[in-house]
Protein backbone atom coordinates (compact mmCIF):
# COMPACT_ATOMS: atom_id res chain seq x y z
CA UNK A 1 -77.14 -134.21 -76.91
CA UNK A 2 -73.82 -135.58 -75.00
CA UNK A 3 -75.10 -133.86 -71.58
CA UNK A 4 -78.49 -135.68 -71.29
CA UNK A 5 -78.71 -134.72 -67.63
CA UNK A 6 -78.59 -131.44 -68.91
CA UNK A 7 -81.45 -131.93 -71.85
CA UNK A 8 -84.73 -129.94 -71.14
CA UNK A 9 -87.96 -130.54 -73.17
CA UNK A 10 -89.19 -128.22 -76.48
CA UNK A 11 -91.44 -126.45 -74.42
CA UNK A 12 -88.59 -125.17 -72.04
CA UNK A 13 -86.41 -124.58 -75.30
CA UNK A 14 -89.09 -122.18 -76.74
CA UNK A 15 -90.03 -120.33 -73.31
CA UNK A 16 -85.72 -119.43 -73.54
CA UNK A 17 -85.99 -118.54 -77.35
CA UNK A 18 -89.47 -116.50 -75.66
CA UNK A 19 -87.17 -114.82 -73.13
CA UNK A 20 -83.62 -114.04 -74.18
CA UNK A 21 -82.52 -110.80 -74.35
CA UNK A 22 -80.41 -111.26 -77.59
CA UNK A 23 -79.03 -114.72 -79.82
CA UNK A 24 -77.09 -115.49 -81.94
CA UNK A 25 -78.09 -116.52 -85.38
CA UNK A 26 -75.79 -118.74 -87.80
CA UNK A 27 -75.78 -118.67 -91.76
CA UNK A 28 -73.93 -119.88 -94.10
CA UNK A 29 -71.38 -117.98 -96.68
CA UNK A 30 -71.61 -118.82 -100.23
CA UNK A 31 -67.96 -120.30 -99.48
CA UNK A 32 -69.52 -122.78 -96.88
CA UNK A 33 -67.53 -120.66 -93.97
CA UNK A 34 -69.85 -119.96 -90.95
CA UNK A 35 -71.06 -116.47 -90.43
CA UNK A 36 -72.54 -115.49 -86.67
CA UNK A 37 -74.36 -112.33 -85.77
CA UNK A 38 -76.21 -111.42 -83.10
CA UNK A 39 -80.03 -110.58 -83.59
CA UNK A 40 -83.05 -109.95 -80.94
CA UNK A 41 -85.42 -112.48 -81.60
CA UNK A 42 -89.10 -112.78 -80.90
CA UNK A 43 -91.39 -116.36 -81.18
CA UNK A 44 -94.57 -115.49 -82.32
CA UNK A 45 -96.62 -118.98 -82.46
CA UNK A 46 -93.35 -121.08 -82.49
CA UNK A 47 -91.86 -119.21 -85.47
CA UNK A 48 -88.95 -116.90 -84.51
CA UNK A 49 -88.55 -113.31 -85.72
CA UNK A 50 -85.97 -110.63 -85.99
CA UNK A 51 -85.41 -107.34 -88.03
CA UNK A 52 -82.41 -106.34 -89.76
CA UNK A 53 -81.50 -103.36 -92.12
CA UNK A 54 -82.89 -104.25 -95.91
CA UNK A 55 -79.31 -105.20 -96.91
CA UNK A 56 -75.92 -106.69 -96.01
CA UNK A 57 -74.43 -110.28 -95.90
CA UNK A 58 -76.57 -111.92 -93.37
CA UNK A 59 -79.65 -111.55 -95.78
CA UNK A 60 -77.35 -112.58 -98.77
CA UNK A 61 -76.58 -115.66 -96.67
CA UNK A 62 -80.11 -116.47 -96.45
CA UNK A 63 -81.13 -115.71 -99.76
CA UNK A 64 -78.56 -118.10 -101.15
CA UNK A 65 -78.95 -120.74 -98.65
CA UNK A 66 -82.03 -120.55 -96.23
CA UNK A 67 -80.76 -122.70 -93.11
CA UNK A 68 -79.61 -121.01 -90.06
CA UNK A 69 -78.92 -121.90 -86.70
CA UNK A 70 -79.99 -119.62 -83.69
CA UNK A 71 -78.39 -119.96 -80.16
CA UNK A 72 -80.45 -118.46 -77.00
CA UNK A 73 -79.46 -118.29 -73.22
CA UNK A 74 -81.19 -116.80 -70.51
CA UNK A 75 -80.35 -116.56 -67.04
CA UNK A 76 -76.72 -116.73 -67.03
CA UNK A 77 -74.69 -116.88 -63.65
CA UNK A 78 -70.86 -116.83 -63.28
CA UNK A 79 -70.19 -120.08 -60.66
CA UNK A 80 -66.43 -119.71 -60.03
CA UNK A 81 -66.44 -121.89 -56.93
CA UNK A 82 -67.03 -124.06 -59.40
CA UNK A 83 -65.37 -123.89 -62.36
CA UNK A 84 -68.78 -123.15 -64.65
CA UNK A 85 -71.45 -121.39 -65.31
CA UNK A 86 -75.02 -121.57 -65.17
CA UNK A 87 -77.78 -121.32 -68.09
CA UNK A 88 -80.28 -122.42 -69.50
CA UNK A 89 -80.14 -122.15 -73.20
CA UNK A 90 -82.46 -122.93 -76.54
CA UNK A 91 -80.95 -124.13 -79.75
CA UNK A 92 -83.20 -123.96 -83.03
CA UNK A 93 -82.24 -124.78 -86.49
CA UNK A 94 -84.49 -124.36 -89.45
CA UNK A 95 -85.31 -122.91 -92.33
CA UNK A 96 -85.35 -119.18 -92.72
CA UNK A 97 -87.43 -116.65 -94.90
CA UNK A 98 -87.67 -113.11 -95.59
CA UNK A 99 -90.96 -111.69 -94.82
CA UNK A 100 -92.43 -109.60 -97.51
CA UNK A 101 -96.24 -109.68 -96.58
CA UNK A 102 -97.29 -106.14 -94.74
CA UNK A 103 -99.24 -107.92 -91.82
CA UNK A 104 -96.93 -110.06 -91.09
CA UNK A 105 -94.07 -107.92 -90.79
CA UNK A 106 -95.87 -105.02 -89.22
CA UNK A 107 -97.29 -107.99 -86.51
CA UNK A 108 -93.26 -109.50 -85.85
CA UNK A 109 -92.64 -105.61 -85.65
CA UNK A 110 -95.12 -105.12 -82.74
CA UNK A 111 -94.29 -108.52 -81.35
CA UNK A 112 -90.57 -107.47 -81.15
CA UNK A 113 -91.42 -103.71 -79.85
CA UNK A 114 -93.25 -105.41 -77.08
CA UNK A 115 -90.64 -107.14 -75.81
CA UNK A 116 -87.64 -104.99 -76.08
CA UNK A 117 -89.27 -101.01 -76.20
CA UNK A 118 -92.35 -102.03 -74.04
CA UNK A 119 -91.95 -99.08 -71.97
CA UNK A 120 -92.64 -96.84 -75.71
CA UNK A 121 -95.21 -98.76 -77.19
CA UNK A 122 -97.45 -96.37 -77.69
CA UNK A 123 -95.49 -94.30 -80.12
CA UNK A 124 -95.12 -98.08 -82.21
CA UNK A 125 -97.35 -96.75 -84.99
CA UNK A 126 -95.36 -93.35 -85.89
CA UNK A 127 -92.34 -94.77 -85.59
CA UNK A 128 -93.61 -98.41 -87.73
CA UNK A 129 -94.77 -95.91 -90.39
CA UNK A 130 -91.74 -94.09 -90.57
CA UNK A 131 -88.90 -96.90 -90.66
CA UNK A 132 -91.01 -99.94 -92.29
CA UNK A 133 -89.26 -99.66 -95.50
CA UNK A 134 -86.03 -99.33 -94.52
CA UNK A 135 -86.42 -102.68 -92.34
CA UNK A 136 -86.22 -106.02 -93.07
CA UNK A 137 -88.04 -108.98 -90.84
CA UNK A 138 -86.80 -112.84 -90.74
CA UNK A 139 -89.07 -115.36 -90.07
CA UNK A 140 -87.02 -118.78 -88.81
CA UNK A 141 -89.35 -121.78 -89.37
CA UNK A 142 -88.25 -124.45 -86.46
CA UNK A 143 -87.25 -127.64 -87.95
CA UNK A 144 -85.11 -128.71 -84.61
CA UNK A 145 -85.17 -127.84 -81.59
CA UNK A 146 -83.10 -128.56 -78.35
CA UNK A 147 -82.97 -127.06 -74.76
CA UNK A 148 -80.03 -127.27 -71.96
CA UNK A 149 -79.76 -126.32 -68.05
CA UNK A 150 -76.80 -126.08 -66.24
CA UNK A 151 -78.17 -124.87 -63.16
């Protein structure tokens, strides 16, 4: 990291990933271009989750080649006065897999439901048993990890 002033430890790095309200997430095309979307992840026991529909390039990206990048920030603040901003932000790279085992993905489900639809947890199971096949869940094993603070 150029910024070492700036460098925070793993454990701050996973409490952003923990946090963030959205990231982005960073395959690669079977062309070797880059290919960025954004995805709401969850870290379940420093593995990081996300659904997605059952199809579509992102999981052909990661069915061809399995490493992604994922890019979290939390706590963004516009600083005009002085030219910058300030964050704190999570960078993980690792291997990702697709999730095929029903506990697990019901479990990232439910951990992902709790943190963005908290408020509507209680109708989790109908709606689970209703949509399960029709989503897919991610599972991003951390190889690297880095955090940053500009604040």
């Amino acid at each position: 990291m150029r910024r070492k002033d700036r460098e925070k430890n793993n454990i701050f790095a996973l409490e952003v990933i923990h946090d963030c309200e959205y990231a982005a997430l960073a395959t690669v095309n079977p062309d070797n271009t880059p290919y960025c979307i954004p995805v709401s992840p969850v870290l379940i026991n420093n593995a990081i989750y996300f659904h997605c529909a059952t199809e579509g390039q992102k999981l052909d990206n990661i069915r061809k080649n399995n490493n992604v990048c994922i890019s979290c920030t939390r706590h963004t603040k516009l600083l005009p006065e002085k030219f910058t901003i300030g964050y704190e932000s999570a960078v993980a790279t690792g291997k990702c897999e697709i999730v095929f085992d029903e506990t697990e993905k019901i479990s990232a489900l439910r951990g992902i439901c709790e943190k963005y639809a908290k408020s509507n947890i209680n109708n989790f199971d109908t709606h689970i048993a209703k949509y399960i096949n029709n989503t897919c869940i991610c599972k991003i094993i951390i190889e690297q990890i880095t955090g940053k603070a500009n604040i």
